[in-house]
Protein backbone atom coordinates (compact mmCIF):
# COMPACT_ATOMS: atom_id res chain seq x y z
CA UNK A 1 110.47 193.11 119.15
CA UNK A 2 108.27 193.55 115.74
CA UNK A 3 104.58 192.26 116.18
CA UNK A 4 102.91 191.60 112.97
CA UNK A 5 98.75 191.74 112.87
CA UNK A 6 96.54 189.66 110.42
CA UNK A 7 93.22 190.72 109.78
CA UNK A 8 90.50 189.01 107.65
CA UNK A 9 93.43 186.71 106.07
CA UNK A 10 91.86 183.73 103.95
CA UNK A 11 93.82 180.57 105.21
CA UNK A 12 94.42 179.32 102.12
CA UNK A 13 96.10 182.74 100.88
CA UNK A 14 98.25 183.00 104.37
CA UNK A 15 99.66 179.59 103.78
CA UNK A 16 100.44 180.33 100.17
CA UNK A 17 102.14 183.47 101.27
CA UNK A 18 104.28 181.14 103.99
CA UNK A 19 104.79 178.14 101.60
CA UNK A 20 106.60 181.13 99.25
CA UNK A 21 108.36 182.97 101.50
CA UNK A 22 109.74 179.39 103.81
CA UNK A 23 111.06 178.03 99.90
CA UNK A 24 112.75 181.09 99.13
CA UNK A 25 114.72 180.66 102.26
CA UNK A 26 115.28 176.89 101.91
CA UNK A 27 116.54 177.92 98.73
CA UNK A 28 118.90 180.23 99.34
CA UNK A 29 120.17 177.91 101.94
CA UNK A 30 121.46 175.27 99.32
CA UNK A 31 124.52 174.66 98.57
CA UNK A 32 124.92 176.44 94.78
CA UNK A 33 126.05 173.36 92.40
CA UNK A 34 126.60 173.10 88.70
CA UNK A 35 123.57 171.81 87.20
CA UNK A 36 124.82 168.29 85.21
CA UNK A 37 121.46 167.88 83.63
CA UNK A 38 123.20 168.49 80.27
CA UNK A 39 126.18 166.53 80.40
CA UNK A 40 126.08 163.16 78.43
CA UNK A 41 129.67 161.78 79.00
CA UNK A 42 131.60 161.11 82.01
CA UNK A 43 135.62 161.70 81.08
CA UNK A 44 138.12 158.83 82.81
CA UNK A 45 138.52 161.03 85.99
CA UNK A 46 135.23 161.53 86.78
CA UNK A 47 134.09 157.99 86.15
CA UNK A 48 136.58 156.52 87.97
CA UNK A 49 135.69 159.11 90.89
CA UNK A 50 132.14 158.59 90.87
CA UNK A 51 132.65 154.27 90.70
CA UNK A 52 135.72 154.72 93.35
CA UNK A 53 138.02 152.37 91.18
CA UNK A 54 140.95 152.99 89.27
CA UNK A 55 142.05 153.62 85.75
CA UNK A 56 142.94 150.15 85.39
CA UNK A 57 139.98 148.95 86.58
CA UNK A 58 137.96 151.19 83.77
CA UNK A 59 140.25 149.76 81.27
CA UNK A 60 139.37 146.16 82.40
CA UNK A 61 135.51 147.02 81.83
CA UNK A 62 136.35 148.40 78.69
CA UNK A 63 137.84 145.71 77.75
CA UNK A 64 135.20 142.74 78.77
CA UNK A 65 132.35 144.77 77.62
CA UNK A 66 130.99 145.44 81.28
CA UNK A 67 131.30 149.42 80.48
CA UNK A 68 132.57 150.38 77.28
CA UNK A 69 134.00 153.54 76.85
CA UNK A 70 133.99 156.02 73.33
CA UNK A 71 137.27 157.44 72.16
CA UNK A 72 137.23 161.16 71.21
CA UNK A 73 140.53 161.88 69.68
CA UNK A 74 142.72 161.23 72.54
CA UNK A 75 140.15 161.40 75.35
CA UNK A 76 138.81 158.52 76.58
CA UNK A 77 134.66 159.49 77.94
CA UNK A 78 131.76 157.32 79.56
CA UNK A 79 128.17 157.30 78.54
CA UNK A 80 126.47 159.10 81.60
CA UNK A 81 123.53 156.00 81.45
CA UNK A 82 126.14 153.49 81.51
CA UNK A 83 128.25 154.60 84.72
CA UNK A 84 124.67 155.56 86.53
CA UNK A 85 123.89 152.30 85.73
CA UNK A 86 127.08 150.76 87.05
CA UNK A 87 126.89 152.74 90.20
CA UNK A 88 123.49 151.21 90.94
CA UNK A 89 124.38 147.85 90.06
């Protein structure tokens, strides 16, 4: 077994030292994800995955005005604010 001596360690700087070294490990730990940050628009899949309802249901909210969706070409997207808003509701 490795001992480890501290001599004539401020407190302050020893705690530093641990606070750095303990979030590099919690770090590494995590799960790696893709960082969303930058996405603005949810397509039909992933808003109807995120709300757990189906296609039609989307469609129906489309339709009534309780969340509109934007046409691009052919794909159908989701403002990000308006599902996150929807999934709090």
């Amino acid at each position: 077994m490795k001992t480890i001596q501290l001599l004539n360690i401020p407190v302050e700087e020893f705690m530093k030292e641990m606070e750095a070294v303990l979030s590099k490990m919690l770090l590494d730990k995590l799960p790696k994800t893709k960082v969303d940050e930058e996405k603005f628009l949810y397509t039909r899949e992933e808003t109807s995955k995120l709300l757990k309802v189906s296609y039609t249901t989307l469609w129906k909210w489309n339709d009534d005005g309780t969340l509109p969706a934007q046409k691009l070409g052919k794909r159908v997207y989701y403002n990000k604010e308006s599902v996150i808003a929807r999934l709090n509701a």
